[in-house]
C-alpha atoms as a PDB file:
ATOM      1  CA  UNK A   1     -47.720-113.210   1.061  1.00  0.00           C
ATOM      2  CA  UNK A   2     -48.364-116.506   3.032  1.00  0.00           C
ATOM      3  CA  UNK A   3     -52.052-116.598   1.438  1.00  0.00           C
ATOM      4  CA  UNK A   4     -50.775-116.510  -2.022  1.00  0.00           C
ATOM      5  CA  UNK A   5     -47.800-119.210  -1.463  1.00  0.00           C
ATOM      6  CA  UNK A   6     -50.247-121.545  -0.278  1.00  0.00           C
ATOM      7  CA  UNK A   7     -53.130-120.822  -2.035  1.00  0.00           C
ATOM      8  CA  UNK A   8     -52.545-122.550  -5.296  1.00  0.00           C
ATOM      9  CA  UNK A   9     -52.491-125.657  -3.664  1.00  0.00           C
ATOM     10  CA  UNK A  10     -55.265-125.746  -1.327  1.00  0.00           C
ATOM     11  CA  UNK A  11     -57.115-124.234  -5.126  1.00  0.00           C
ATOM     12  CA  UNK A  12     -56.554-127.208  -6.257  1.00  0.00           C
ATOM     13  CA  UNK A  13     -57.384-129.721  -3.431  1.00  0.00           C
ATOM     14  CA  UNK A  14     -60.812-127.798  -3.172  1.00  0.00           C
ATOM     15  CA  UNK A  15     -61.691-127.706  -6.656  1.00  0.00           C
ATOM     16  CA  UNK A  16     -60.880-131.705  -6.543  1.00  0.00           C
ATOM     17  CA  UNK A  17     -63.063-131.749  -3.467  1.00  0.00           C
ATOM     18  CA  UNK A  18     -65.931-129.587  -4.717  1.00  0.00           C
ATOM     19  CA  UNK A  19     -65.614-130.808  -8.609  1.00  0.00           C
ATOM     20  CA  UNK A  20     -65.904-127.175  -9.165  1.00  0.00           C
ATOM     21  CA  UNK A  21     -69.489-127.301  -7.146  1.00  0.00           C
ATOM     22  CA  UNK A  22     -71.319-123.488  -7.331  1.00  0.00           C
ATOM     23  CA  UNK A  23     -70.425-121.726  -4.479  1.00  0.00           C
ATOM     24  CA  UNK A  24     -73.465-120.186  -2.981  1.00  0.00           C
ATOM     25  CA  UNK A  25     -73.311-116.833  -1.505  1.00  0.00           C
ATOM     26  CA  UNK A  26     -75.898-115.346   0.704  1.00  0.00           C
ATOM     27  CA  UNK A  27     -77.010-111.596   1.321  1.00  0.00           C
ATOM     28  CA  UNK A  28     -79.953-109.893   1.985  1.00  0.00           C
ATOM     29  CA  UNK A  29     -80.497-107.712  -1.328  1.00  0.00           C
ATOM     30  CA  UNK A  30     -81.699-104.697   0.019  1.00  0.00           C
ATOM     31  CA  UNK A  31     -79.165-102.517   1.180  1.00  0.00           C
ATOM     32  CA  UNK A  32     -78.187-100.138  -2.122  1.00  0.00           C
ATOM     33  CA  UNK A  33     -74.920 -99.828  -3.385  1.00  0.00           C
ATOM     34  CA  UNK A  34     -73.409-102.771  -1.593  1.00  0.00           C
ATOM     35  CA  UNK A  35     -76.562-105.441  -1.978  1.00  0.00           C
ATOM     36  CA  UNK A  36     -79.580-104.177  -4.478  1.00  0.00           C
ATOM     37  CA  UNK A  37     -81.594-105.351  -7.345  1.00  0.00           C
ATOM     38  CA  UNK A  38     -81.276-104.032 -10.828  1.00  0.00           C
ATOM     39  CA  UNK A  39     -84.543-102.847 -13.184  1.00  0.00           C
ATOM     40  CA  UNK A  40     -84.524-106.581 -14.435  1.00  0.00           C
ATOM     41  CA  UNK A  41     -84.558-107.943 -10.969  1.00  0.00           C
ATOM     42  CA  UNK A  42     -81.290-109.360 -10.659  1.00  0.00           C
ATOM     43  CA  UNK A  43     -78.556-109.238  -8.243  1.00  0.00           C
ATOM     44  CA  UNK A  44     -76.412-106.067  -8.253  1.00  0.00           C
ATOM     45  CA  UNK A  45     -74.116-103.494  -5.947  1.00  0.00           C
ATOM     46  CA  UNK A  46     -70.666-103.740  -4.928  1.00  0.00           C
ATOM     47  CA  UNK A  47     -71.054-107.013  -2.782  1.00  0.00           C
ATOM     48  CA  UNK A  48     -72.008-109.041  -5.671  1.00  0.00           C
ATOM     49  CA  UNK A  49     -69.555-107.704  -7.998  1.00  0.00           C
ATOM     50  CA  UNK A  50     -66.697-109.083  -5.360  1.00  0.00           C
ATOM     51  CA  UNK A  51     -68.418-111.956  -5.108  1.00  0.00           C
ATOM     52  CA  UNK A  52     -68.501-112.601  -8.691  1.00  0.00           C
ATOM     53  CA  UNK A  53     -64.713-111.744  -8.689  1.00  0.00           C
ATOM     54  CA  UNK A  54     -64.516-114.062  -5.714  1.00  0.00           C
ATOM     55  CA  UNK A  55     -65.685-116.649  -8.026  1.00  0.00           C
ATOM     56  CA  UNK A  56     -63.565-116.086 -10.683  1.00  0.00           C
ATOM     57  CA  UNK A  57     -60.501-116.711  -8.083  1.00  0.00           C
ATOM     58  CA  UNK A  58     -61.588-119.691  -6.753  1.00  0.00           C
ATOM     59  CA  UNK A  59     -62.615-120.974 -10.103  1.00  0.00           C
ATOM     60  CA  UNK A  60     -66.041-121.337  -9.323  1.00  0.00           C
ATOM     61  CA  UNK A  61     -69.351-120.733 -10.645  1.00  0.00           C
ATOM     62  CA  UNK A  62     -71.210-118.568  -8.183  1.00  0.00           C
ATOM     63  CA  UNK A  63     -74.899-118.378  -7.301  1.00  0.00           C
ATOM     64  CA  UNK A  64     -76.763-115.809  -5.262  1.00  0.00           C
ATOM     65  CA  UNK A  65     -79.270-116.318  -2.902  1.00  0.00           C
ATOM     66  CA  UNK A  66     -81.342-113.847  -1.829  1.00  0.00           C
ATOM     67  CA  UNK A  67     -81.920-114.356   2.253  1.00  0.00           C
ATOM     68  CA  UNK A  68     -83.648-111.443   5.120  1.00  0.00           C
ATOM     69  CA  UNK A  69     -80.095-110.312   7.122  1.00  0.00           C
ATOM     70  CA  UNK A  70     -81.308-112.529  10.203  1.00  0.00           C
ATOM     71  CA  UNK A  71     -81.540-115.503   8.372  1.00  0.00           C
ATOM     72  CA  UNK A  72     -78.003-115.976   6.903  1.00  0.00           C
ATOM     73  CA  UNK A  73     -76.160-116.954  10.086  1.00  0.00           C
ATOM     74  CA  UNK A  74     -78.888-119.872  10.148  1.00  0.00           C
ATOM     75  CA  UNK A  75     -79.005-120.729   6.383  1.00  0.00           C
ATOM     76  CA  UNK A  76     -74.394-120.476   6.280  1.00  0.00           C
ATOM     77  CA  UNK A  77     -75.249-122.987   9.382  1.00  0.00           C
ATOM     78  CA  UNK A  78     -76.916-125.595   7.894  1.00  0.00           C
ATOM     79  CA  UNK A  79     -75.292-125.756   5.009  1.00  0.00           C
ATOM     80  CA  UNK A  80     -78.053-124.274   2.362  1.00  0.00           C
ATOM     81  CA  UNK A  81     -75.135-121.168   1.669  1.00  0.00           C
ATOM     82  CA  UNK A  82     -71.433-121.233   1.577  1.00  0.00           C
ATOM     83  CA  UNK A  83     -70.340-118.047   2.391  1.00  0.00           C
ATOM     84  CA  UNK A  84     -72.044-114.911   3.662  1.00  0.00           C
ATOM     85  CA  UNK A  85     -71.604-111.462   1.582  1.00  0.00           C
ATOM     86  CA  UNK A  86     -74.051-109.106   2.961  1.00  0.00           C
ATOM     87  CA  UNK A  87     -72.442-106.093   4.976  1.00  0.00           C
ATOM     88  CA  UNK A  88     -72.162-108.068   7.690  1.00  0.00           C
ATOM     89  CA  UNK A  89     -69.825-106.430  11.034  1.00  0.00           C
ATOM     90  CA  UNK A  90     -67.797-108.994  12.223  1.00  0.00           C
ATOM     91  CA  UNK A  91     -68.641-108.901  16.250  1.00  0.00           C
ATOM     92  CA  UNK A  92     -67.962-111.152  19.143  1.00  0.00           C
ATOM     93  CA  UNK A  93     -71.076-112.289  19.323  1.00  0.00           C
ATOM     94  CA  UNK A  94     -71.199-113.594  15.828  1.00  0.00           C
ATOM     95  CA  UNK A  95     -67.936-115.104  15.768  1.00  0.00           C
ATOM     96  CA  UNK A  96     -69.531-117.076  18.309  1.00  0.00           C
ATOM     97  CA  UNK A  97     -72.006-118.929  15.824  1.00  0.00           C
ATOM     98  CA  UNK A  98     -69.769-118.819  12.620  1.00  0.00           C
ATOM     99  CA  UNK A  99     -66.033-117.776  11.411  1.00  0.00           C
ATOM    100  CA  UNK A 100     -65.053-114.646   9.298  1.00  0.00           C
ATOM    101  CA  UNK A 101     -62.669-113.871   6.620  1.00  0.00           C
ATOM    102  CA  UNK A 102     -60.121-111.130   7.101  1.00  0.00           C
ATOM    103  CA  UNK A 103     -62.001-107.551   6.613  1.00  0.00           C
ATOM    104  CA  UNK A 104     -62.588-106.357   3.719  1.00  0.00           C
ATOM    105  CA  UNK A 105     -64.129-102.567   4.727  1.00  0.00           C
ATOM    106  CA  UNK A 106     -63.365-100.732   7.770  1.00  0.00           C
ATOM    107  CA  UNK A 107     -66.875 -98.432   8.823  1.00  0.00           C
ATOM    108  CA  UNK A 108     -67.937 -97.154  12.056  1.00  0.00           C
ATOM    109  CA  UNK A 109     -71.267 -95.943  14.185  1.00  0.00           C
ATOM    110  CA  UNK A 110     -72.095 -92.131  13.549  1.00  0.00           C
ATOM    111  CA  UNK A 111     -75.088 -90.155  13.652  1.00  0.00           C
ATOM    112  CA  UNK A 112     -78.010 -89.337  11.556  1.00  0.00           C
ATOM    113  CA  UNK A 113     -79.602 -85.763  12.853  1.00  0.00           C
ATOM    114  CA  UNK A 114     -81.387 -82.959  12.126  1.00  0.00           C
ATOM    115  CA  UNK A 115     -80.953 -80.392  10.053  1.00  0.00           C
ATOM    116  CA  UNK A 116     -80.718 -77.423  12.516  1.00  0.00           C
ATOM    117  CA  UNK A 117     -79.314 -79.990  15.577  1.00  0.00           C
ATOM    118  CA  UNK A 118     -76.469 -78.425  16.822  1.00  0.00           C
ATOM    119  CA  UNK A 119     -75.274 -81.546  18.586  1.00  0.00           C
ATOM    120  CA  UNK A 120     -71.445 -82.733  17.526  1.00  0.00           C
ATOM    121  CA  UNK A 121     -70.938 -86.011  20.208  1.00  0.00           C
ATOM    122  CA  UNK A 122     -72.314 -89.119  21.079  1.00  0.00           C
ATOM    123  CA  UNK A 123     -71.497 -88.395  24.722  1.00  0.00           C
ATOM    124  CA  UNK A 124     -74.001 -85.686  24.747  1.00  0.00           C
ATOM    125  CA  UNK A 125     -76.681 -87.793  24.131  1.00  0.00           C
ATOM    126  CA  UNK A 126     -75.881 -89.661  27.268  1.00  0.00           C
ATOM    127  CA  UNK A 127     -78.874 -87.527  28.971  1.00  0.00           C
ATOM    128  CA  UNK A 128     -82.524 -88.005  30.194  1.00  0.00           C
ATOM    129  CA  UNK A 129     -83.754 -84.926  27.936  1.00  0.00           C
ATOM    130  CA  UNK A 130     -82.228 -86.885  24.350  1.00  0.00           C
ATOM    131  CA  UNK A 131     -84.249 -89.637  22.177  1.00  0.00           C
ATOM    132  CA  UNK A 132     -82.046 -92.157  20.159  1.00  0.00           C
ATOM    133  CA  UNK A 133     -83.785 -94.070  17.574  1.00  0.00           C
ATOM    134  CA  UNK A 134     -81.900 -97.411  16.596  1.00  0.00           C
ATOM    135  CA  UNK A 135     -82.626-100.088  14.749  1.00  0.00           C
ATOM    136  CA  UNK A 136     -83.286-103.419  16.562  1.00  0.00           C
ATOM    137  CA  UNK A 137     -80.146-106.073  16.183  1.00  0.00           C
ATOM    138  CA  UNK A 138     -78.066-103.751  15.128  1.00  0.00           C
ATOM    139  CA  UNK A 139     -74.933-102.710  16.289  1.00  0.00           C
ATOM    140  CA  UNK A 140     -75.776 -99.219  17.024  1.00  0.00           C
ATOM    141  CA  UNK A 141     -78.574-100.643  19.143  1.00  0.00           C
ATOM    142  CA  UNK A 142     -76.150-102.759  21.389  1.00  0.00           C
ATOM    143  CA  UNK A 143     -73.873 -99.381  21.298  1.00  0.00           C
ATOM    144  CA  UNK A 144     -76.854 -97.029  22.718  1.00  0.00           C
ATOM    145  CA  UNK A 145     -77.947 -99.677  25.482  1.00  0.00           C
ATOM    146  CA  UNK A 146     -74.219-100.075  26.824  1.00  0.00           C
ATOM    147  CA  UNK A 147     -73.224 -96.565  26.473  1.00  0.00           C
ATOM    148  CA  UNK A 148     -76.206 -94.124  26.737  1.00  0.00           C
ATOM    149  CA  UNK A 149     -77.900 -95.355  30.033  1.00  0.00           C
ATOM    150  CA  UNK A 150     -79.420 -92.059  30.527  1.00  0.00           C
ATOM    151  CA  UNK A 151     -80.855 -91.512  27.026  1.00  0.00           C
ATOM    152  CA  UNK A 152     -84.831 -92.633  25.937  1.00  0.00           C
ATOM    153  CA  UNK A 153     -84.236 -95.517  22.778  1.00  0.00           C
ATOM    154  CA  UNK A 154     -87.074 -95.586  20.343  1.00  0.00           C
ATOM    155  CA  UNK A 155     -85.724 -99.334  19.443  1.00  0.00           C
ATOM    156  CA  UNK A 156     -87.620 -99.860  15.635  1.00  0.00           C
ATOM    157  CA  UNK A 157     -87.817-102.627  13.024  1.00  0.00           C
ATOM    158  CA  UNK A 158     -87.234-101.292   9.884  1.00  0.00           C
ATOM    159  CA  UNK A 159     -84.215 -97.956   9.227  1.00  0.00           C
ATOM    160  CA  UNK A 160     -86.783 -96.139   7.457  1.00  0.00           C
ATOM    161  CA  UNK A 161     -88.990 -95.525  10.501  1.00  0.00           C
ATOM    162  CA  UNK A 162     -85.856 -94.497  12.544  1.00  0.00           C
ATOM    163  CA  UNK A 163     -84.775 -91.648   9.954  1.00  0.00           C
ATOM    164  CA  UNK A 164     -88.699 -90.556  10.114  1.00  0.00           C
ATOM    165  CA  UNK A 165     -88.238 -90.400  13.971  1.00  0.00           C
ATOM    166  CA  UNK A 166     -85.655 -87.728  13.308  1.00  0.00           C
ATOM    167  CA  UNK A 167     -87.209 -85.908   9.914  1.00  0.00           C
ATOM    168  CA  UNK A 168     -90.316 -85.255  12.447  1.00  0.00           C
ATOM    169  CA  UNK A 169     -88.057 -84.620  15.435  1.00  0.00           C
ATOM    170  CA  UNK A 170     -88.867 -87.020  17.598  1.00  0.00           C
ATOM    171  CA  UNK A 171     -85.825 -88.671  18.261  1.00  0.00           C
ATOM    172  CA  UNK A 172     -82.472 -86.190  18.539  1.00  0.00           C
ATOM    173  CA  UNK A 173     -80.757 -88.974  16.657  1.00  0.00           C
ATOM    174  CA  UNK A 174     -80.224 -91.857  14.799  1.00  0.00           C
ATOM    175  CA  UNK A 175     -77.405 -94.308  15.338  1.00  0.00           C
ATOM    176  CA  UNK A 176     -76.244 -96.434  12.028  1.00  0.00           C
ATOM    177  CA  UNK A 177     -73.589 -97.346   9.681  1.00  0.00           C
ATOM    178  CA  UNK A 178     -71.933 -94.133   8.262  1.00  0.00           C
ATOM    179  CA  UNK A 179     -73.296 -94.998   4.198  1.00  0.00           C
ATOM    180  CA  UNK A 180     -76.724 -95.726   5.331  1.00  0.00           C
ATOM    181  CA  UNK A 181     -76.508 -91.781   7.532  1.00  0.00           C
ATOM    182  CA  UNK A 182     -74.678 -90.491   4.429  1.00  0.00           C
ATOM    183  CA  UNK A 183     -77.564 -91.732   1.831  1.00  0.00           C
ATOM    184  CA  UNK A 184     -79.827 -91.059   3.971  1.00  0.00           C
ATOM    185  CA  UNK A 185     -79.229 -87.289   4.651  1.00  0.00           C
ATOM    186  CA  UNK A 186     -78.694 -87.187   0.801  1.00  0.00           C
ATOM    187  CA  UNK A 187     -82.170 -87.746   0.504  1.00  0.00           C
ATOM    188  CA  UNK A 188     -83.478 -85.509   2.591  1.00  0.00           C
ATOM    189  CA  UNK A 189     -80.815 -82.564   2.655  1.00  0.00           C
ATOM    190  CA  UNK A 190     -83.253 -79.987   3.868  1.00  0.00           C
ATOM    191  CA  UNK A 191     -84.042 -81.978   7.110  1.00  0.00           C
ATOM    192  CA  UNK A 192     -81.495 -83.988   7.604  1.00  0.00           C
ATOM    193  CA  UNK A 193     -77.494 -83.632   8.119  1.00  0.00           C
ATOM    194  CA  UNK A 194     -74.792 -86.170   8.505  1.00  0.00           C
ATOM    195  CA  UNK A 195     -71.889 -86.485  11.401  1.00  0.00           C
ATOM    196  CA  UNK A 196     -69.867 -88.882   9.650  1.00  0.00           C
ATOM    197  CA  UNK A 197     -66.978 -88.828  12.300  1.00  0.00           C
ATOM    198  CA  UNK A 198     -67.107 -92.395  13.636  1.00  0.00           C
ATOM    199  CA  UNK A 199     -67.611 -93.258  16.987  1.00  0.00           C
ATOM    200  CA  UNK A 200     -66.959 -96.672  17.256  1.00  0.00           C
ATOM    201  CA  UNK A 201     -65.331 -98.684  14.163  1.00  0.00           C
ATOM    202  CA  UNK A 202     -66.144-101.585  12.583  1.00  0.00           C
ATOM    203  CA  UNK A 203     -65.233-104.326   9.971  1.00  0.00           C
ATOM    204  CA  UNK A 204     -66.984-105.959   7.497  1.00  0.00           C
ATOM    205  CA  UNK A 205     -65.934-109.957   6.704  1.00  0.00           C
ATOM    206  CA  UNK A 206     -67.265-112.282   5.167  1.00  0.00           C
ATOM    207  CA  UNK A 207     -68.820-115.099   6.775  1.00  0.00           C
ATOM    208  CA  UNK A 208     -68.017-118.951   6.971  1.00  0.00           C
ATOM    209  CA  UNK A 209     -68.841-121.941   8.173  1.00  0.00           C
ATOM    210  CA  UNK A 210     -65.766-122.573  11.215  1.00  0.00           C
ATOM    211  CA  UNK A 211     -65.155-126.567   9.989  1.00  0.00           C
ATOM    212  CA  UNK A 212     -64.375-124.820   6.769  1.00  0.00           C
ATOM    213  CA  UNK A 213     -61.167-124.042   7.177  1.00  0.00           C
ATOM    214  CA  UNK A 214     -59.789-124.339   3.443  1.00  0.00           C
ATOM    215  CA  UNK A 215     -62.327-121.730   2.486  1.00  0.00           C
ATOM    216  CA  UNK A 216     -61.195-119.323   4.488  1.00  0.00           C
ATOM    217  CA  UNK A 217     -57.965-119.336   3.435  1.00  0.00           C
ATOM    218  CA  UNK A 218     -58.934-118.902  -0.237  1.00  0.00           C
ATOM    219  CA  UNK A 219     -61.138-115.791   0.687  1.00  0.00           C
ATOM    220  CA  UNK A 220     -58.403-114.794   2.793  1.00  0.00           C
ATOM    221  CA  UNK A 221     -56.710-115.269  -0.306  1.00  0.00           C
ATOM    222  CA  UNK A 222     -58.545-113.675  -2.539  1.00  0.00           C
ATOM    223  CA  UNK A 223     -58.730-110.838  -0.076  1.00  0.00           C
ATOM    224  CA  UNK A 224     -55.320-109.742  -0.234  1.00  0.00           C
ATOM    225  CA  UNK A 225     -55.061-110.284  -3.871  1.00  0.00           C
ATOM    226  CA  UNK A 226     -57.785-108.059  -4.967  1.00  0.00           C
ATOM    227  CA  UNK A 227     -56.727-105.298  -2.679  1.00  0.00           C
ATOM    228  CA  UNK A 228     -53.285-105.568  -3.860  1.00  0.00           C
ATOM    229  CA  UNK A 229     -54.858-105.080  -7.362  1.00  0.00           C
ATOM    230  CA  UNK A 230     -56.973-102.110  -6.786  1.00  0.00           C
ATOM    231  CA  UNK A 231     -60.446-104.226  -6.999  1.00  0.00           C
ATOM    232  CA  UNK A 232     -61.924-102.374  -3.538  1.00  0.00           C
ATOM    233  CA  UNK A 233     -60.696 -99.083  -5.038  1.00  0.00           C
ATOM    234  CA  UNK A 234     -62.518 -99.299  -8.776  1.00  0.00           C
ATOM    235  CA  UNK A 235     -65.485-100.475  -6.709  1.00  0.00           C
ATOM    236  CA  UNK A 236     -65.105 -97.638  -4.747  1.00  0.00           C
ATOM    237  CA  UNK A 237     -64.497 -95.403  -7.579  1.00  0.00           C
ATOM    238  CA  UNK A 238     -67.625 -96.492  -9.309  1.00  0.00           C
ATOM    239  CA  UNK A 239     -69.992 -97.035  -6.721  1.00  0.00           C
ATOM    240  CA  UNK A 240     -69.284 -94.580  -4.161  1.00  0.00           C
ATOM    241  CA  UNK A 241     -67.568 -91.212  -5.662  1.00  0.00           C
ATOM    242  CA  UNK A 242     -70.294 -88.909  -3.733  1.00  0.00           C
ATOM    243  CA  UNK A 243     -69.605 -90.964  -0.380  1.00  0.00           C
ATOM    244  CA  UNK A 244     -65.604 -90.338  -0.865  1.00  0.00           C
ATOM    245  CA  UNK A 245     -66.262 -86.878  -1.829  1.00  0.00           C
ATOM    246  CA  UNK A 246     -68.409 -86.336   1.428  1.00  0.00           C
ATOM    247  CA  UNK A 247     -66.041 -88.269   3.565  1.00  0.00           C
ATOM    248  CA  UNK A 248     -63.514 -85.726   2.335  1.00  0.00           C
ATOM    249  CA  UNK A 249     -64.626 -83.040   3.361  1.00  0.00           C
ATOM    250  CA  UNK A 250     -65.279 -84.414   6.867  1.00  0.00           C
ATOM    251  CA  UNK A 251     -61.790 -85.444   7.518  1.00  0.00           C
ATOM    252  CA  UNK A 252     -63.107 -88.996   8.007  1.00  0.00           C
ATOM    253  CA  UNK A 253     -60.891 -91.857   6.431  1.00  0.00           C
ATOM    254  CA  UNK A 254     -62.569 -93.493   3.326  1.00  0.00           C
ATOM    255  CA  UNK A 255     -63.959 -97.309   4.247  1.00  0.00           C
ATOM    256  CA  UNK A 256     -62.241 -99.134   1.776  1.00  0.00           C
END
């Protein structure tokens, strides 16, 4: 409740600030249902829906721009983006560079594998004889090199080429966000299954200049409120009934 008692006031002293100045959002649109394109070419998914909705709480016209994932630390840094709204885990080492918002999604690391594995822990891959593909950056690549010594990483650019490492069965697994396993053994259901069971959690948050203090509040803000209203849920609801469904049947906690 201390967000919303404030928050009408510190509205108004930013919107005096700004003069009701766009507020710029950056993601990288490639990451379907949370950061996509639609047919026309324009910004869609869940993450610009909230930040449309973010927009509309803080008064403010919003405007999208489209920026590669390792560029939107550097672009919210010097000042050509406001805010970062990209599926972004909040980690140590980022909160290093720039601030976050309260989270907004709770995820976690799990495992991509093949169809006929019969593997059911990351501890087993902990073992000379195992291959883990990972994507580079990412936080299931920092997971594999602190955790599984013992195991050979195929370390890869793009999350495409990691799932191919498994479909062919050259890697025993792949270690990534649980939607990205989940749509990606959807797609391939024949070669492919998904251990949704988290291993290590995370949060998404969104990201923010640390001299911008005000801001955060008003996302913080803004967080709170549109939980409190059911926003995450409809957005849930409408973007991600099969992933709930799944998640279900797993006995693994929905994100949202």
């Amino acid at each position: 409740m201390k967000y919303l008692y404030l928050f009408l006031f510190l509205l108004g002293a930013s919107a005096q600030a700004n003069d009701h100045a766009p507020l710029v959002i950056g993601m990288e649109l490639s990451y379907p249902p949370f950061e996509m394109t639609d047919t026309k070419g324009n910004p869609s998914g869940i993450s610009v829906e909230i930040a449309r909705d973010l927009g509309k709480f803080l008064q403010r016209e919003v405007r999208i721009e489209n920026i590669s994932f390792d560029g939107l630390i550097p672009s919210l840094k010097t000042g050509k983006i406001d805010l970062i709204l990209s599926s972004m885990t909040a980690t140590p080492e980022r909160a290093q560079a720039i601030a976050f918002s309260d989270p907004y999604l709770t995820t976690g690391l799990c495992l991509l594998l093949p169809k006929k594995s019969t593997l059911n822990d990351i501890t087993e891959l902990n073992n000379t004889t195992k291959t883990v593909a990972v994507k580079k950056g990412t936080t299931g690549h920092l997971y594999a090199l602190s955790t599984l010594p013992k195991a050979r990483l195929l370390v890869l650019d793009k999350e495409s080429s990691a799932v191919l490492e498994v479909i062919q069965n050259k890697a025993d697994a792949f270690i990534y966000d649980q939607m990205s396993v989940f749509k990606n053994a959807q797609k391939s259901p024949d070669l492919l299954r998904a251990q949704l069971q988290p291993f290590q959690l995370e949060s998404w948050a969104i990201g923010l200049r640390t001299k911008d203090k005000d801001l955060k509040f008003q996302v913080n803000a803004f967080i709170q409120d549109y939980r409190k209203n059911g926003g995450f849920t409809r957005l849930g609801d409408l973007y991600l009934k099969e992933q709930k469904d799944a998640f279900k049947q797993q006995s693994v906690p929905f994100i949202f």
